[in-house]
N, C-alpha and C. Protein backbone atom coordinates (compact mmCIF):
# COMPACT_ATOMS: atom_id res chain seq x y z
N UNK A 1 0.85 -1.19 0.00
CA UNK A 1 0.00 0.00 0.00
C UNK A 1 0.89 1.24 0.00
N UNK A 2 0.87 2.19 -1.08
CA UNK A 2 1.00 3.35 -0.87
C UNK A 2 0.28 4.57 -1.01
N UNK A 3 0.53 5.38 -0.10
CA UNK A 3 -0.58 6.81 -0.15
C UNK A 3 0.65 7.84 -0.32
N UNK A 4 0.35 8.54 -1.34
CA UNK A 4 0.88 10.05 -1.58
C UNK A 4 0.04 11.40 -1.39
N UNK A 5 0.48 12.15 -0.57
CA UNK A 5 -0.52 13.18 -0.44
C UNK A 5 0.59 14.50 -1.41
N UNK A 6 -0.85 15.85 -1.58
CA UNK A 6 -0.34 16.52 -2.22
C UNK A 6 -0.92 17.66 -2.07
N UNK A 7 -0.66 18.90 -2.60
CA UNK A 7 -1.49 19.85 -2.27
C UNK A 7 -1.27 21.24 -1.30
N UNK A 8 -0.20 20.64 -0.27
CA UNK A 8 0.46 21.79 0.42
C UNK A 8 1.09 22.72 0.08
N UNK A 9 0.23 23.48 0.77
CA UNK A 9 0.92 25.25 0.25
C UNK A 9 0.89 26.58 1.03
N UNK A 10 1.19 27.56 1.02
CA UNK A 10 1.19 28.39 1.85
C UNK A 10 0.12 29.20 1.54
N UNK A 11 -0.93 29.44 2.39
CA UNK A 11 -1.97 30.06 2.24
C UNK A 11 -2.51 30.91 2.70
N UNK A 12 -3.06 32.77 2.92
CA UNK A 12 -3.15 33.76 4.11
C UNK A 12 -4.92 32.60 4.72
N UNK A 13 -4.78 33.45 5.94
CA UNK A 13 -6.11 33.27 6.00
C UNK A 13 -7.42 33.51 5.94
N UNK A 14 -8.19 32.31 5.91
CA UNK A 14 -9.55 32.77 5.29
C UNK A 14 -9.36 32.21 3.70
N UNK A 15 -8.35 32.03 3.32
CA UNK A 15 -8.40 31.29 1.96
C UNK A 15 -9.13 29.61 2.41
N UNK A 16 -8.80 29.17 0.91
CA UNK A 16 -8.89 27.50 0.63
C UNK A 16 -7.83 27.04 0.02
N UNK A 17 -8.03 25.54 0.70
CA UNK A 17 -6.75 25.03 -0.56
C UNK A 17 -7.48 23.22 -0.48
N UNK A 18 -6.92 22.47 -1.22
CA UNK A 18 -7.18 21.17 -1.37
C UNK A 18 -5.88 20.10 -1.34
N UNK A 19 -6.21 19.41 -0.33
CA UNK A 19 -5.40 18.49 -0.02
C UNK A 19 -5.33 17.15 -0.98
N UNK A 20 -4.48 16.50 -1.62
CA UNK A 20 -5.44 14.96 -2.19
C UNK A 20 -4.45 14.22 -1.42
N UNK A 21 -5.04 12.60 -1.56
CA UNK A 21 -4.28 11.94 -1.43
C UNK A 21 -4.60 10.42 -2.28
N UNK A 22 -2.91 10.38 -2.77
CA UNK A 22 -3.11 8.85 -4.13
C UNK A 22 -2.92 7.50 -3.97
N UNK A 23 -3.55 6.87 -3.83
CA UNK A 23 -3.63 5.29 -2.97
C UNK A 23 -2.94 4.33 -4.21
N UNK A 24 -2.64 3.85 -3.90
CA UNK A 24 -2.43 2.02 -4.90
C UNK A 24 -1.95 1.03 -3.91
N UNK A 25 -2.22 0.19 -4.69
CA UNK A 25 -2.09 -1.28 -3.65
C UNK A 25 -3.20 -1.73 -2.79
N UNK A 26 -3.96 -1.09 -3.06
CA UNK A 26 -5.60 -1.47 -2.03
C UNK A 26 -6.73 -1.41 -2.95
N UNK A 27 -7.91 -1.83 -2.17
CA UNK A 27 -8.78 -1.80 -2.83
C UNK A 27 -9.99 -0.71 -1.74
N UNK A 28 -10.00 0.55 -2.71
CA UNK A 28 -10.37 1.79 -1.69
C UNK A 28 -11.55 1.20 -0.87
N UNK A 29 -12.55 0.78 -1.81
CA UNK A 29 -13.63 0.39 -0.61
C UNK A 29 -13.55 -0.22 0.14
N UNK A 30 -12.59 -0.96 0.58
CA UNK A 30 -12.83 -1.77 2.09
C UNK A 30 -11.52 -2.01 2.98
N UNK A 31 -11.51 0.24 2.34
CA UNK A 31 -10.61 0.82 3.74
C UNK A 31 -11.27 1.70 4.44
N UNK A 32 -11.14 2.14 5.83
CA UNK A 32 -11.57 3.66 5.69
C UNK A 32 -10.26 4.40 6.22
N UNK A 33 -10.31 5.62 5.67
CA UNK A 33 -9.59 6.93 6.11
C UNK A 33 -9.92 7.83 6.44
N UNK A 34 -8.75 8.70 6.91
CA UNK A 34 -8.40 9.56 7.94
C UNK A 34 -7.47 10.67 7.29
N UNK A 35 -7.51 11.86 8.06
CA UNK A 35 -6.30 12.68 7.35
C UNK A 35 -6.19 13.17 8.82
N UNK A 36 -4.89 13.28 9.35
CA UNK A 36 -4.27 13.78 10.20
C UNK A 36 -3.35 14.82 10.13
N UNK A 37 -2.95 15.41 11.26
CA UNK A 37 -2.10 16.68 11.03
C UNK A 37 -1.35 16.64 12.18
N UNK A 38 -0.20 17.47 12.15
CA UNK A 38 0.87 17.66 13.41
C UNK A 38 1.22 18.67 13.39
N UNK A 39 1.37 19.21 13.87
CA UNK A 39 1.91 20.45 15.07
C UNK A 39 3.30 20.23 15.36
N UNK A 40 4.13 21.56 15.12
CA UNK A 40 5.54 21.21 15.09
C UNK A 40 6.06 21.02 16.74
N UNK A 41 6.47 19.80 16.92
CA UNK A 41 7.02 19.66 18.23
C UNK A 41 5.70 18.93 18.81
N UNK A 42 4.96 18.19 18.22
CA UNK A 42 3.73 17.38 18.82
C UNK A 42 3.06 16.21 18.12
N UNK A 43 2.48 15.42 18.95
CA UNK A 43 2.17 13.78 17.94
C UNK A 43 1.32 14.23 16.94
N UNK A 44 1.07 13.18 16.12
CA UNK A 44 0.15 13.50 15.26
C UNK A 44 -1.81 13.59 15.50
N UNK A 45 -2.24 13.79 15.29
CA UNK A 45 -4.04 14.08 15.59
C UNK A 45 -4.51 14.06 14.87
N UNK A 46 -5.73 13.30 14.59
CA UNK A 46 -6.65 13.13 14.13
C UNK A 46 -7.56 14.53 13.70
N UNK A 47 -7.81 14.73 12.16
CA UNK A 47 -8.56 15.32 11.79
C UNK A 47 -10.04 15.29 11.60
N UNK A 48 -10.10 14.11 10.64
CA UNK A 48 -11.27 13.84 10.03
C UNK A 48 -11.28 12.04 9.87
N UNK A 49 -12.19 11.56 10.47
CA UNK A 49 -12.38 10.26 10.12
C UNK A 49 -13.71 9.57 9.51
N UNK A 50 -13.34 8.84 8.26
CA UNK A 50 -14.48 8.37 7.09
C UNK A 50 -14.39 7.18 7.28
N UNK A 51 -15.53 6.53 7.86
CA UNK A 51 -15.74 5.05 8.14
C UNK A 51 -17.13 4.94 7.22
N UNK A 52 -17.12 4.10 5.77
CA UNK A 52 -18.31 3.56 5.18
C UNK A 52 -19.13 5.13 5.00
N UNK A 53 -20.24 5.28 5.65
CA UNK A 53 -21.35 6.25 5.55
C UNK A 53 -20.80 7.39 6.43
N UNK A 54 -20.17 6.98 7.35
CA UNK A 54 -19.92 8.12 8.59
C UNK A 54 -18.39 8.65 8.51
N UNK A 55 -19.04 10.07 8.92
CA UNK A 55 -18.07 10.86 8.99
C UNK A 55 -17.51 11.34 10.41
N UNK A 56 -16.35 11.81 11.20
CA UNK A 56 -16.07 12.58 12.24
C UNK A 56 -14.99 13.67 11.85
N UNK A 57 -15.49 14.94 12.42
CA UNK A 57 -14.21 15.70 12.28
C UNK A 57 -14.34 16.32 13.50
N UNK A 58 -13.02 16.97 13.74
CA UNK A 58 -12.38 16.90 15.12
C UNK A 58 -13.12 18.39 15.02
N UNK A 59 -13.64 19.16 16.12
CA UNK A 59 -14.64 20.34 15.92
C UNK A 59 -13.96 21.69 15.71
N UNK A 60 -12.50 21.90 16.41
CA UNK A 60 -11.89 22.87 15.01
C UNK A 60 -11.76 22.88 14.21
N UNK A 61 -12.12 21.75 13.24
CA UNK A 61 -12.72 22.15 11.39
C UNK A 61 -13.77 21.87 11.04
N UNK A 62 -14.65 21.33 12.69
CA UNK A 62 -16.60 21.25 11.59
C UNK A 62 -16.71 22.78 11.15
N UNK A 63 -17.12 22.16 10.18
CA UNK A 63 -17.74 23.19 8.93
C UNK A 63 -16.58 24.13 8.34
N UNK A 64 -15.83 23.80 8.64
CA UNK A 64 -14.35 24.18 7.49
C UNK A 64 -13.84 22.97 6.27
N UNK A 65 -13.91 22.39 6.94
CA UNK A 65 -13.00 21.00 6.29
C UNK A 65 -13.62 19.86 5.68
N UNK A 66 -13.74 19.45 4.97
CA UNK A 66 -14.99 18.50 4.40
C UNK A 66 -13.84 17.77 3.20
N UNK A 67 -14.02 16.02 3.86
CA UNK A 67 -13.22 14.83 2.98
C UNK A 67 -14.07 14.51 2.50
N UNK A 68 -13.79 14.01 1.15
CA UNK A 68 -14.28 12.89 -0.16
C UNK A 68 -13.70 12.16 -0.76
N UNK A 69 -13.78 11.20 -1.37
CA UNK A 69 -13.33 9.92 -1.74
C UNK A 69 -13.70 10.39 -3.15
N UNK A 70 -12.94 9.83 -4.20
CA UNK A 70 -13.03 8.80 -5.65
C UNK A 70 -12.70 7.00 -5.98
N UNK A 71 -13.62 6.52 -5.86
CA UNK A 71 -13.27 5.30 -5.80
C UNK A 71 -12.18 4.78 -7.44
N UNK A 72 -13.04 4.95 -8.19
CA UNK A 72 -12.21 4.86 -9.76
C UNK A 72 -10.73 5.36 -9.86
N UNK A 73 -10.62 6.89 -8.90
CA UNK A 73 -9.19 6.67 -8.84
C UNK A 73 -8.01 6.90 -7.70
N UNK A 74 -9.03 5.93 -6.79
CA UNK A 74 -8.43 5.62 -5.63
C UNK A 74 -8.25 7.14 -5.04
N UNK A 75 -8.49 7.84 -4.75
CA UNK A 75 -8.14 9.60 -4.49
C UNK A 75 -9.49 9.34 -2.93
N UNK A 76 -8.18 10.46 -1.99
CA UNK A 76 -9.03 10.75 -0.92
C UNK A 76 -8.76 11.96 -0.62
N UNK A 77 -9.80 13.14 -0.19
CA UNK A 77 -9.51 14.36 -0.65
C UNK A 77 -10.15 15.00 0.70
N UNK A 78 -9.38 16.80 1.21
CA UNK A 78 -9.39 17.36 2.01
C UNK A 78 -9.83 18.84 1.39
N UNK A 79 -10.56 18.74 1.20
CA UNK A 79 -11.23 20.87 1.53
C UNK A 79 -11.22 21.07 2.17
N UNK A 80 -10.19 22.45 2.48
CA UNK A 80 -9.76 22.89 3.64
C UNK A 80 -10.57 24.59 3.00
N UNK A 81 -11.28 25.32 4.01
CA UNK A 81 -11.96 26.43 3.83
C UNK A 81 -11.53 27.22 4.61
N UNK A 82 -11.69 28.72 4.96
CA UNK A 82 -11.29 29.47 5.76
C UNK A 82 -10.61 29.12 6.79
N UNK A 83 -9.05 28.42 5.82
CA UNK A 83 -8.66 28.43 7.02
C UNK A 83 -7.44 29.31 8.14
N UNK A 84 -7.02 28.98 9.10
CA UNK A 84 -6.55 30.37 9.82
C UNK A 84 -5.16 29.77 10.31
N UNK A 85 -4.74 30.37 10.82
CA UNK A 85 -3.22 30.39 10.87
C UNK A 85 -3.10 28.78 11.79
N UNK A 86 -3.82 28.71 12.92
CA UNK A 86 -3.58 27.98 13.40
C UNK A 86 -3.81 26.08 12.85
N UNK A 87 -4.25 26.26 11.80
CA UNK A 87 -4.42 25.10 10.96
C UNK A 87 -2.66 24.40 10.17
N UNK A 88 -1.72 25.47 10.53
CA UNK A 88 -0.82 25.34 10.30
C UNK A 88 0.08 23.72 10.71
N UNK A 89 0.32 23.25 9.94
CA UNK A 89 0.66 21.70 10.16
C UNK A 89 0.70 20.81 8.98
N UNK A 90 1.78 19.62 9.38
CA UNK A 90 1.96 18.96 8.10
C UNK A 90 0.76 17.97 8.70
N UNK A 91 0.40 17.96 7.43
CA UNK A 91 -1.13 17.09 6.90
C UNK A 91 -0.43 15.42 6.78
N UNK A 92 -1.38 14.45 7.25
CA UNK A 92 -1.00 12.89 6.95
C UNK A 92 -2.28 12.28 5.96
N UNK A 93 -2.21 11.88 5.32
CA UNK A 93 -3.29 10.69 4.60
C UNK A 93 -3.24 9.29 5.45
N UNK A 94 -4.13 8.74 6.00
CA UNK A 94 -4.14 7.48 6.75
C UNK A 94 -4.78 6.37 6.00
N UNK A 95 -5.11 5.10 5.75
CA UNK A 95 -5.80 4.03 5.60
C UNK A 95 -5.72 3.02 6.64
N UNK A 96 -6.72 2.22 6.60
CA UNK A 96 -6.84 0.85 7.39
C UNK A 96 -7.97 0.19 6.99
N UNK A 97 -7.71 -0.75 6.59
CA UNK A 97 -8.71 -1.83 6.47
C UNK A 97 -9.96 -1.96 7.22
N UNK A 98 -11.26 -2.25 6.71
CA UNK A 98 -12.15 -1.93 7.44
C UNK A 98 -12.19 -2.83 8.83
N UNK A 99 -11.63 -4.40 8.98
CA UNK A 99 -11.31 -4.93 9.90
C UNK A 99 -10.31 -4.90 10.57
N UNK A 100 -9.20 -3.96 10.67
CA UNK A 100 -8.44 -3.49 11.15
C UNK A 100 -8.90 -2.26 11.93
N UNK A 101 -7.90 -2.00 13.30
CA UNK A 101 -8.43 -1.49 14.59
C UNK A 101 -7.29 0.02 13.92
N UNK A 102 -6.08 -0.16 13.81
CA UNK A 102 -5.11 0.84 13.81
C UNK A 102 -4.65 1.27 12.44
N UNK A 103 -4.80 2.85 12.43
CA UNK A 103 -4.16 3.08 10.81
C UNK A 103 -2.19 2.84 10.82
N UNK A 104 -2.02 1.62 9.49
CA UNK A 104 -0.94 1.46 9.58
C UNK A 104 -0.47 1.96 8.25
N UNK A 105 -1.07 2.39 7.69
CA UNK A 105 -0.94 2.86 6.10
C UNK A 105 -0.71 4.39 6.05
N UNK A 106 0.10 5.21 6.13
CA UNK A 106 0.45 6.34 6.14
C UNK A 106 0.95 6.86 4.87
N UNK A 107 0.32 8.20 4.40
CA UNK A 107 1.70 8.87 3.65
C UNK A 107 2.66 9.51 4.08
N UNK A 108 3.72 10.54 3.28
CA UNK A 108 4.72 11.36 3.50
C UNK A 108 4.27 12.51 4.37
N UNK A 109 3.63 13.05 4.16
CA UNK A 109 3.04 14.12 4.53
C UNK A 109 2.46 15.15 3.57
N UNK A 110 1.95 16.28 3.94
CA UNK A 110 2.11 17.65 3.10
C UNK A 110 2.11 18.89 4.05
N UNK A 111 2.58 19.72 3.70
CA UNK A 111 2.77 20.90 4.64
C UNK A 111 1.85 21.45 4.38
N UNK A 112 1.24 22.24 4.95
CA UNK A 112 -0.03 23.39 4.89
C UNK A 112 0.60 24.56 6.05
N UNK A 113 0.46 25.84 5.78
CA UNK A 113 0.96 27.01 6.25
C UNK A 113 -0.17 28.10 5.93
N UNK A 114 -0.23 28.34 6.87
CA UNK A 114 -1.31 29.80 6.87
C UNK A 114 -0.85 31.16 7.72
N UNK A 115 -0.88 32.20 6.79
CA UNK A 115 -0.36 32.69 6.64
C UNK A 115 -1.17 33.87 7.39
N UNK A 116 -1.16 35.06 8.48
CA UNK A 116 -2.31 35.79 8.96
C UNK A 116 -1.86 37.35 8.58
């Protein structure tokens, strides 16, 4: 399995930008994902998590941040909306199998920077 994410960029705030991320080696539907972020000098955290029908996002980006899937080409995707300085952090793409407990499928990262 690999995931490539992409999309990081430096952005003021109150802009948008779009995160993707490019899967192979799986078969998207019967994973779910996650996009995580870190904070320089801190673990990584959970953003947004897409299990089947359901969604969670962590409540400093309800209603900023909204993930979607392409199944055809494996793509898992981050709209990021007004967002503000403190969103500042390298971004992760996660997978795990739907019978699997822990995401072990990670990408590289992407940086995201906001700019005030």
């Amino acid at each position: 399995v690999q995931l490539l994410e992409s999309g990081g960029v430096l952005v003021q705030a109150g802009g948008s930008l779009r995160l993707s991320c490019a899967a192979s080696g799986l078969t998207f539907s019967t994973y779910y994902w996650a996009w995580f972020r870190q904070f320089l000098g801190e673990e990584r955290k959970r953003v947004v998590l897409w299990r089947r029908g359901t969604v969670g996002y962590l409540d400093s980006v309800k209603g900023r941040f909204t993930i979607s899937g392409d199944n055809a080409n494996k793509s898992v995707y981050l709209q990021m909306n007004n967002v503000k300085p403190e969103d500042t952090a390298i971004y992760y793409c996660a997978a795990r199998p739907t019978g699997m407990k822990n995401f072990d499928n990670w990408g590289q990262g992407t940086q995201v920077t906001v700019s005030s």
